[in-house]
N, C-alpha and C. Protein backbone atom coordinates (compact mmCIF):
# COMPACT_ATOMS: atom_id res chain seq x y z
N UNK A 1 -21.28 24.11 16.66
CA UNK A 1 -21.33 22.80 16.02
C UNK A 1 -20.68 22.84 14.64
N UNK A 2 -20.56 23.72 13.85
CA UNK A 2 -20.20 23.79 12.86
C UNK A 2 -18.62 23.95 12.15
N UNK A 3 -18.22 24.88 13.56
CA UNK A 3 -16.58 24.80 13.90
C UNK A 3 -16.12 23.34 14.10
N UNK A 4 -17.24 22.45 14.65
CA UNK A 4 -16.57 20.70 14.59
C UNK A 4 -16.78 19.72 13.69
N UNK A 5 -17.55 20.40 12.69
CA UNK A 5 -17.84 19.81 11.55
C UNK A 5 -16.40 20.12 10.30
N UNK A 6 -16.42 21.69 10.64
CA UNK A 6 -15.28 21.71 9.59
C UNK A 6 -13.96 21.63 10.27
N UNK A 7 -13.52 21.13 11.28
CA UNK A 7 -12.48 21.06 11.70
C UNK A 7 -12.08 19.41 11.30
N UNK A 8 -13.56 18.23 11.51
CA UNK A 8 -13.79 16.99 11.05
C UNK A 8 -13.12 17.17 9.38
N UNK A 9 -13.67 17.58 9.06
CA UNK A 9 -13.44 17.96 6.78
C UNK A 9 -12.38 17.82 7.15
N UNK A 10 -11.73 19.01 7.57
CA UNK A 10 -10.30 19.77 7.39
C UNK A 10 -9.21 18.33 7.92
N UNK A 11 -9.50 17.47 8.84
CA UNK A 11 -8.75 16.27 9.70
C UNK A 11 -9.00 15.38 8.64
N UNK A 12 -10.04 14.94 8.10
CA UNK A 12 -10.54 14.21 7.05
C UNK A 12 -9.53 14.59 5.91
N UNK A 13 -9.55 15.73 5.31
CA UNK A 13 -8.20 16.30 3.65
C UNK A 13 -7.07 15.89 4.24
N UNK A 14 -6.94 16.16 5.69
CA UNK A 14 -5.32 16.09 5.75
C UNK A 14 -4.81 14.79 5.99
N UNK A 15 -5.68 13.85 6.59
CA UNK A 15 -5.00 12.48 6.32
C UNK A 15 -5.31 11.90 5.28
N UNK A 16 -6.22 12.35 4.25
CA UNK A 16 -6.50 11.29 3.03
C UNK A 16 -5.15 12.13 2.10
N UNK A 17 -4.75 13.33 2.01
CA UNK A 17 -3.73 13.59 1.58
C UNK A 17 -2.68 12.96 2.12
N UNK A 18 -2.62 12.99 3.13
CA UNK A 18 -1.34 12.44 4.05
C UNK A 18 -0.51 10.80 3.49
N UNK A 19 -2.03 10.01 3.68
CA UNK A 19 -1.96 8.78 3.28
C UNK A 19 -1.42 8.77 1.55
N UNK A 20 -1.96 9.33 0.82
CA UNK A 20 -1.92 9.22 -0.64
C UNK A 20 -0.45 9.90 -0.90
N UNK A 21 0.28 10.90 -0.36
CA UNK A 21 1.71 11.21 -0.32
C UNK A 21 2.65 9.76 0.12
N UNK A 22 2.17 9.92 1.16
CA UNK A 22 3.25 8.44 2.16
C UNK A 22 2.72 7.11 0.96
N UNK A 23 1.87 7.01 0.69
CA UNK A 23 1.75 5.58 0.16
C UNK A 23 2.68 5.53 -1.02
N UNK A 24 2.47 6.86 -2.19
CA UNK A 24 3.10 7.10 -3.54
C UNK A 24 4.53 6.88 -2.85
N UNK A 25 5.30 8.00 -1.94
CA UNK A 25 6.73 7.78 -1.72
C UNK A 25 7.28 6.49 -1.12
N UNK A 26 6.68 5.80 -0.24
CA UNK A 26 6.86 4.41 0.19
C UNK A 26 7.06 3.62 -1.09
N UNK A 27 5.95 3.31 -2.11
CA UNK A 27 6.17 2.81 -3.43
C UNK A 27 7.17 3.46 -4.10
N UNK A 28 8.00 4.33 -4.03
CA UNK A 28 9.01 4.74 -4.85
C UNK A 28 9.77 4.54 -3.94
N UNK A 29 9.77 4.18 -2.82
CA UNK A 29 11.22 3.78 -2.14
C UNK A 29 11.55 2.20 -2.21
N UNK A 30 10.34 1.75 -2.56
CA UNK A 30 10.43 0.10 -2.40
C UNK A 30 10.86 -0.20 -3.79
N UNK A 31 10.28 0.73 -5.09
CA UNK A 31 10.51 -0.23 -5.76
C UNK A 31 11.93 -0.58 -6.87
N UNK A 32 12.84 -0.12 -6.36
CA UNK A 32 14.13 -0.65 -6.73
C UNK A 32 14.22 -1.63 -5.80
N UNK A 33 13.96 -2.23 -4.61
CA UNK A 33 14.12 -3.88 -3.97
C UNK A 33 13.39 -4.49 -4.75
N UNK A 34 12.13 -4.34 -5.21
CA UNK A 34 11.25 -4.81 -6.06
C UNK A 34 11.52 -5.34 -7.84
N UNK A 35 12.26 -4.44 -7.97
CA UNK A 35 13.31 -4.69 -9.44
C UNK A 35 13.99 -5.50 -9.09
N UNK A 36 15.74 -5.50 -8.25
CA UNK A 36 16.37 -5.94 -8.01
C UNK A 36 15.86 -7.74 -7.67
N UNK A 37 14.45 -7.95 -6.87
CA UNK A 37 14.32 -9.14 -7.02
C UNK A 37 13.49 -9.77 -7.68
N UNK A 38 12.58 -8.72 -9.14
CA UNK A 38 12.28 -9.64 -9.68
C UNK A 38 13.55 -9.73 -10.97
N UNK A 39 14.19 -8.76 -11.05
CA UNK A 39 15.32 -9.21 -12.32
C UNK A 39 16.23 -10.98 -11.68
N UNK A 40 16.39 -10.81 -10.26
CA UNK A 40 16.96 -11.79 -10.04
C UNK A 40 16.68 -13.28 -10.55
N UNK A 41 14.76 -13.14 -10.18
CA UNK A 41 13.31 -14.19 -10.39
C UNK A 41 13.66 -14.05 -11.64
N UNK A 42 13.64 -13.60 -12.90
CA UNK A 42 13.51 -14.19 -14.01
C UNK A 42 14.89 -13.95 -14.52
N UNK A 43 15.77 -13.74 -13.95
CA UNK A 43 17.36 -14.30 -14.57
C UNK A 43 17.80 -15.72 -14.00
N UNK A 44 16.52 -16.61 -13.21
CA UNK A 44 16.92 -17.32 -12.24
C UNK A 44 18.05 -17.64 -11.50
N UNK A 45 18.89 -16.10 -11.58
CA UNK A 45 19.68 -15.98 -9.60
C UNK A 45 19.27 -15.45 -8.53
N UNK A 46 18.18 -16.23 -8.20
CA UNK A 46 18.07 -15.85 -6.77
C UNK A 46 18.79 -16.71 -5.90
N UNK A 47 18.90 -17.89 -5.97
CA UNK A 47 19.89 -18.51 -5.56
C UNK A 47 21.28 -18.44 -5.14
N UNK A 48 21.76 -17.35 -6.05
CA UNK A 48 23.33 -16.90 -5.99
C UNK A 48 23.19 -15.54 -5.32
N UNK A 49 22.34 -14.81 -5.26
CA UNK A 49 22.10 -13.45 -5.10
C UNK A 49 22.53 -13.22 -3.59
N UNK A 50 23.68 -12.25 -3.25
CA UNK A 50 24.09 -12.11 -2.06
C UNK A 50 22.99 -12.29 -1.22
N UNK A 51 23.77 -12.94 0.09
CA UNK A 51 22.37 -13.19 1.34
C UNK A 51 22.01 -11.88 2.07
N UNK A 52 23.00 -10.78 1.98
CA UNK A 52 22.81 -9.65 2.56
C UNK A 52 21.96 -8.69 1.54
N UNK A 53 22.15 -8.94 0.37
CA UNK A 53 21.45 -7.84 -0.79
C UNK A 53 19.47 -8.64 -0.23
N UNK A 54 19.50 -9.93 -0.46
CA UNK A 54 18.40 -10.65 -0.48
C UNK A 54 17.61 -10.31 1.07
N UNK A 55 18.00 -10.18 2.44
CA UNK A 55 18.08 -9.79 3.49
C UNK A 55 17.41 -8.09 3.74
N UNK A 56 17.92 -7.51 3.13
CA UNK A 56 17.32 -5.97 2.87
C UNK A 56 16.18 -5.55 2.14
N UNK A 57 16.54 -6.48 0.79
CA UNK A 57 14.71 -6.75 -0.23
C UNK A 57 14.00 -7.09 1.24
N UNK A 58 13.81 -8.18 2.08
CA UNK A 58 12.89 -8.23 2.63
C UNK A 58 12.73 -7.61 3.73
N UNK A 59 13.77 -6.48 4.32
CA UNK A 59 13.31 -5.73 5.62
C UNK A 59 12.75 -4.70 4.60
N UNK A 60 13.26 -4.12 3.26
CA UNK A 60 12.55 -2.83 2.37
C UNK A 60 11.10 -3.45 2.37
N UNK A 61 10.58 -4.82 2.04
CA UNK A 61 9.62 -5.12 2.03
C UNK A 61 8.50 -4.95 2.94
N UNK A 62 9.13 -5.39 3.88
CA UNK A 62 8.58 -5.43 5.25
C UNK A 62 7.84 -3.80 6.02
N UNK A 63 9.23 -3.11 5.61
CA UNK A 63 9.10 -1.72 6.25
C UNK A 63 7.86 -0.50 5.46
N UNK A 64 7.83 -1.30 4.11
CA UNK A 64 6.64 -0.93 3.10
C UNK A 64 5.36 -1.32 4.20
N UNK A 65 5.43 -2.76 3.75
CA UNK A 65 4.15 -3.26 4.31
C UNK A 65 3.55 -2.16 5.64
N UNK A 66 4.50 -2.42 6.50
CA UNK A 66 4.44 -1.75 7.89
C UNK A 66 3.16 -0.16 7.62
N UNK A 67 3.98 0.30 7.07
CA UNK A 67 3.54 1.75 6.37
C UNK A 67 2.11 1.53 5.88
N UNK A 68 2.33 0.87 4.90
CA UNK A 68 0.77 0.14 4.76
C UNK A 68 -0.36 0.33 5.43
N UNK A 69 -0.05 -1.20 6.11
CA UNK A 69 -0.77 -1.48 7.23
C UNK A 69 -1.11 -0.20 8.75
N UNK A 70 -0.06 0.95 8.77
CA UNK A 70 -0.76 1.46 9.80
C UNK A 70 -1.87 2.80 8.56
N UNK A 71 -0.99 2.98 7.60
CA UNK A 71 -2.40 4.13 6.53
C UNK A 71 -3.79 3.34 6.43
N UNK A 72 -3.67 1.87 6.72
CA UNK A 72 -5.31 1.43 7.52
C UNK A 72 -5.21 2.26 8.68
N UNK A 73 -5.10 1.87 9.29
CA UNK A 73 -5.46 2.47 11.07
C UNK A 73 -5.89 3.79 10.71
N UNK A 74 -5.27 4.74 10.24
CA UNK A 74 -5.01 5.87 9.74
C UNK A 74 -6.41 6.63 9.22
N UNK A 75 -6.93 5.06 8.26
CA UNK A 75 -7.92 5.67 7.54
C UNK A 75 -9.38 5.48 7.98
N UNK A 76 -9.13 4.64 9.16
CA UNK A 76 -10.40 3.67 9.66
C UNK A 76 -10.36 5.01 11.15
N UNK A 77 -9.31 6.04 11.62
CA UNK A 77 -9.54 7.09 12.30
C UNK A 77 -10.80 8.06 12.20
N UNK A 78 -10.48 8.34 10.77
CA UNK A 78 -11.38 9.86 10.62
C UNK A 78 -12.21 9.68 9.99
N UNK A 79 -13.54 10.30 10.07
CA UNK A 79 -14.96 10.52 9.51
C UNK A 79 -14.83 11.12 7.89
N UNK A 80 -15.16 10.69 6.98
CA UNK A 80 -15.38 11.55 5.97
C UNK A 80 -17.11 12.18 5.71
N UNK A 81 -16.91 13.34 4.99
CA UNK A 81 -18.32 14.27 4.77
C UNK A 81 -19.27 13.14 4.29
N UNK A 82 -20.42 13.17 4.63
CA UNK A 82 -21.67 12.70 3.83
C UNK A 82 -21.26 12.17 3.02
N UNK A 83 -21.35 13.38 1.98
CA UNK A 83 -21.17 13.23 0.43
C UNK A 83 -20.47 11.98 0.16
N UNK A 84 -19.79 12.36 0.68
CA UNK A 84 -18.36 10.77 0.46
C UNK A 84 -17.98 10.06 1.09
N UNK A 85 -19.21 9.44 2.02
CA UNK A 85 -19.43 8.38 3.14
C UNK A 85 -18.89 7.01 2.04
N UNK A 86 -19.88 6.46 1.32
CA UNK A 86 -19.74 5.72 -0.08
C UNK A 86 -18.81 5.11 -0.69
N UNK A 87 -17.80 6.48 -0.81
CA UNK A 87 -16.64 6.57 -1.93
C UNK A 87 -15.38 5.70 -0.60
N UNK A 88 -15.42 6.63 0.91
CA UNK A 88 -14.26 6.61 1.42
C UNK A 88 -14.76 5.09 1.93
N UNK A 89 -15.88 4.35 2.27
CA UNK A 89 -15.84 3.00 2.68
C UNK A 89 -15.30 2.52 1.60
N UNK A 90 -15.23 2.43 0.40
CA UNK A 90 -14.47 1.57 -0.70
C UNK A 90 -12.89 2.32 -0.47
N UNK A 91 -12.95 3.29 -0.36
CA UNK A 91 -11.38 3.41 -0.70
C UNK A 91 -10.82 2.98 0.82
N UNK A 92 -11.61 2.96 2.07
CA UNK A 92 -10.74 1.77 2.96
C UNK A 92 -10.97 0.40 2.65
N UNK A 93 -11.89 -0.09 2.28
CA UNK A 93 -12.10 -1.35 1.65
C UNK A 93 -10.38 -1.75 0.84
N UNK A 94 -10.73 -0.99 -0.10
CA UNK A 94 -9.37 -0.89 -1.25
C UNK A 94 -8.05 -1.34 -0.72
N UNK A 95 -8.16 -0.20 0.22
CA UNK A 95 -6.90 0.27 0.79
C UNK A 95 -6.55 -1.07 1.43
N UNK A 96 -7.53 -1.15 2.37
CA UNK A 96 -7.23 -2.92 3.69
C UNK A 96 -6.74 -4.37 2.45
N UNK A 97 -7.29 -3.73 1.45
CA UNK A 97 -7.41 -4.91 0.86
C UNK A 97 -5.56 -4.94 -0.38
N UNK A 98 -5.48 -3.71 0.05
CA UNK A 98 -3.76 -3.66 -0.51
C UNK A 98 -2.85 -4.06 -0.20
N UNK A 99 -2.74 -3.42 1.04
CA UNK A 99 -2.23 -3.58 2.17
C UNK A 99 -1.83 -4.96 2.47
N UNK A 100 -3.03 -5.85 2.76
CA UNK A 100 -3.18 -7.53 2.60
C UNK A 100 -2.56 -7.94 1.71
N UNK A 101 -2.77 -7.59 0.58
CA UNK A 101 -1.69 -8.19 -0.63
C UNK A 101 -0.12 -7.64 -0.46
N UNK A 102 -0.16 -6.65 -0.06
CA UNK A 102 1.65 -6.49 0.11
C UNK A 102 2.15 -7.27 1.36
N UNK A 103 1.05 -7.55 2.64
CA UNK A 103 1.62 -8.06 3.47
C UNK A 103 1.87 -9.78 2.92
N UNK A 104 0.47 -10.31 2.52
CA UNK A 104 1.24 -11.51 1.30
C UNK A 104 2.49 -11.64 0.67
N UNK A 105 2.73 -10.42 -0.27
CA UNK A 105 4.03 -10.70 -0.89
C UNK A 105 5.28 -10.79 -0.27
N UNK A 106 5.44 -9.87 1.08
CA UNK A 106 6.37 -9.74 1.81
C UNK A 106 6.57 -11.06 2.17
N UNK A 107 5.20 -12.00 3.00
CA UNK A 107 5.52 -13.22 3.41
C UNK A 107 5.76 -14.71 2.60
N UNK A 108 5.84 -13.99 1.26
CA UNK A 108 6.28 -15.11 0.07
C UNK A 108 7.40 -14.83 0.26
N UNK A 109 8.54 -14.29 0.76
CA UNK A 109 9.72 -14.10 1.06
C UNK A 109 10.31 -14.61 1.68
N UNK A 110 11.20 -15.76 1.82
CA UNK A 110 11.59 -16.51 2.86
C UNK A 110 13.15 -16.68 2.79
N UNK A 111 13.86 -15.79 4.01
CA UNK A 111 15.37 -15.22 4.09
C UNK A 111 15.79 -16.67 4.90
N UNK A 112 15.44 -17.45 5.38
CA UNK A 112 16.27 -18.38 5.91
C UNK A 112 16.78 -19.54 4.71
N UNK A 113 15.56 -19.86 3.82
CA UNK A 113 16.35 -20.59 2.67
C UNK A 113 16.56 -19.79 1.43
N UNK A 114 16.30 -18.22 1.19
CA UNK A 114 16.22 -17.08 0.56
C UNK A 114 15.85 -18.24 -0.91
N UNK A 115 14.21 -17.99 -0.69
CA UNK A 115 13.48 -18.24 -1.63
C UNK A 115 11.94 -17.29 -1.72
N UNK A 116 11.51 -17.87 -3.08
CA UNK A 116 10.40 -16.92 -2.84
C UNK A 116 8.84 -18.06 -3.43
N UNK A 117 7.93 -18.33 -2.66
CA UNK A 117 6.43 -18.46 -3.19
C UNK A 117 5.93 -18.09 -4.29
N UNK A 118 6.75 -18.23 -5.40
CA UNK A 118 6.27 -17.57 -6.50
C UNK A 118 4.57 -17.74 -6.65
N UNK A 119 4.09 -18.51 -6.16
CA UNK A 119 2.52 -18.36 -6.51
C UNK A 119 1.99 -17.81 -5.83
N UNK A 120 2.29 -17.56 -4.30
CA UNK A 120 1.92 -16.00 -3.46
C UNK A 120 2.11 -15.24 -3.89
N UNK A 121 3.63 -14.80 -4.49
CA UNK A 121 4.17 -13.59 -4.59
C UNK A 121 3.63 -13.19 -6.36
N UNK A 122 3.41 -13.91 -6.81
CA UNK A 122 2.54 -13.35 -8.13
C UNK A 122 1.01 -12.80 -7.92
N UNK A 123 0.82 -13.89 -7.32
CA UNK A 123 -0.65 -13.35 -6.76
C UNK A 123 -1.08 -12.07 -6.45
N UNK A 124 -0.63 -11.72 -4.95
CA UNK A 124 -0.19 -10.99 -4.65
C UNK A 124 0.29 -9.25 -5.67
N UNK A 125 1.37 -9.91 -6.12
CA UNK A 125 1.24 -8.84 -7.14
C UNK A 125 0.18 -8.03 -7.99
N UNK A 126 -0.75 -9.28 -8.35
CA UNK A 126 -2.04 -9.09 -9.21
C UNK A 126 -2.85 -8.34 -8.82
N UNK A 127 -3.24 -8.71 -7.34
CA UNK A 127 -4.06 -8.09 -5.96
C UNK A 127 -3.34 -7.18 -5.94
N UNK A 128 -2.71 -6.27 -5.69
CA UNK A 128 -1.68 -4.80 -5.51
C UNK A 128 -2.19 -4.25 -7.04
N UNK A 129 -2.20 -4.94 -7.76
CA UNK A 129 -2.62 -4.12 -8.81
C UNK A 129 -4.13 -3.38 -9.26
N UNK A 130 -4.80 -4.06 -8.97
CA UNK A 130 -6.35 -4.06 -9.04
C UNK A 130 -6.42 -3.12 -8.49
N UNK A 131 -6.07 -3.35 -6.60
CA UNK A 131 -6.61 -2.70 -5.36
C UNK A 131 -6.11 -1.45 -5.58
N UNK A 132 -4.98 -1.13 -6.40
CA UNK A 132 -3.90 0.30 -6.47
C UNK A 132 -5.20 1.28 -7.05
N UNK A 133 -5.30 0.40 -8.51
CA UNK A 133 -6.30 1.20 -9.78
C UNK A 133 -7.76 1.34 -8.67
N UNK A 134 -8.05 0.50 -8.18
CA UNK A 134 -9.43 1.09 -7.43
C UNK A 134 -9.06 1.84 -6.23
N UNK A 135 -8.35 1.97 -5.60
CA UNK A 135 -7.84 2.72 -5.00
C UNK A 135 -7.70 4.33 -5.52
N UNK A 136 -7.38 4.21 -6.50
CA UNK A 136 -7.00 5.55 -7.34
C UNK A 136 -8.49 5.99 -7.96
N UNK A 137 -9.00 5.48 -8.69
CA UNK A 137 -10.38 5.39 -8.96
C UNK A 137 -11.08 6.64 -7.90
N UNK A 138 -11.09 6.02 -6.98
CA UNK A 138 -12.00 6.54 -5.35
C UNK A 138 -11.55 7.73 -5.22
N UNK A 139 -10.47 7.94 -4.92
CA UNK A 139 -9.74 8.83 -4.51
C UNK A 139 -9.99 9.79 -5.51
N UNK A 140 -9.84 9.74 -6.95
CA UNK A 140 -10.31 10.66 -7.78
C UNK A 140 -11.60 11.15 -7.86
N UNK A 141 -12.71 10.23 -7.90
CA UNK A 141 -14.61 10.66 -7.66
C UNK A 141 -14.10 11.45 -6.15
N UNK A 142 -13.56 11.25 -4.83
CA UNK A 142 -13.66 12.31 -4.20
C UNK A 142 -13.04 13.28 -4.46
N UNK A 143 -11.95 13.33 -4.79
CA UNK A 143 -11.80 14.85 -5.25
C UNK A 143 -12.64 15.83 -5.58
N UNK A 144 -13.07 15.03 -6.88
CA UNK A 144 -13.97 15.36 -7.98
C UNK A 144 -14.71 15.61 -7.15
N UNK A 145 -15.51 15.24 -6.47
CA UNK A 145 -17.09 15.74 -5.10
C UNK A 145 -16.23 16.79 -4.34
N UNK A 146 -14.71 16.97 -4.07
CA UNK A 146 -14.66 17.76 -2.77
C UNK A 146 -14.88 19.31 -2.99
N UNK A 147 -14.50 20.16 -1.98
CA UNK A 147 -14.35 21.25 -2.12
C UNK A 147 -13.02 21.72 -0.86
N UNK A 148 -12.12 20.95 -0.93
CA UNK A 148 -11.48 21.29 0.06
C UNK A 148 -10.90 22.30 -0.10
């Protein structure tokens, strides 16, 4: 029984690492589309802004989200220890609740009249921000508890 307990831990480190790698590099891959259209938003050319440059912001967007949304699935898989039953329901809480906001911002994006919801897509932003810092928060108290 105990060989399936720590084999559980050991499945448990490797996707909460897993997730917290992929999420950081996904955010560093997105966020030059993320520049590129908010410099556009407050130079107000989005309007002029190639339809193909504007077209890619939202598949980069999209392909984020995607990523996202399955590091839920991901995280709603594996059991975490006791100890950090607590911690890891908030940090999927967090997480679902990020996720949601990037899938928001993505859908403030609209490539057929290439405009954007600025009051989604700010929103949105706000929500990504919070959920990031509590996100990070969690993730640090488990550490801090682990012994992996």
């Amino acid at each position: 029984m105990a060989k399936k307990s720590n084999a559980s831990i050991q499945q448990f480190a490797i996707t909460l690492q897993s997730v917290v790698e992929e999420t950081e590099q996904t955010g560093q891959n997105v966020a030059p589309f993320y520049e590129k259209l908010d410099n556009a938003l407050q130079a107000n050319e989005l309007a002029s802004m190639d339809k193909a440059a504007f077209q890619e912001i939202v598949a980069e967007f999209n392909d984020a989200t995607e990523v996202y949304e399955a590091n839920v699935t991901r995280l709603a898989s594996v059991n975490a220890p006791i100890k950090m039953m607590g911690m890891y329901v908030n940090l999927k809480k967090h997480y679902a609740n990020y996720a949601a906001a990037c899938r928001q911002m993505t859908n403030a994006l609209n490539v057929e009249d290439q405009s954007v919801d600025l009051e989604a897509f700010n929103a949105s932003g706000d929500i990504q921000e919070v959920e990031m810092d509590k996100i990070s928060v969690s993730i640090q108290k488990m550490m801090a508890q682990s012994q992996f």
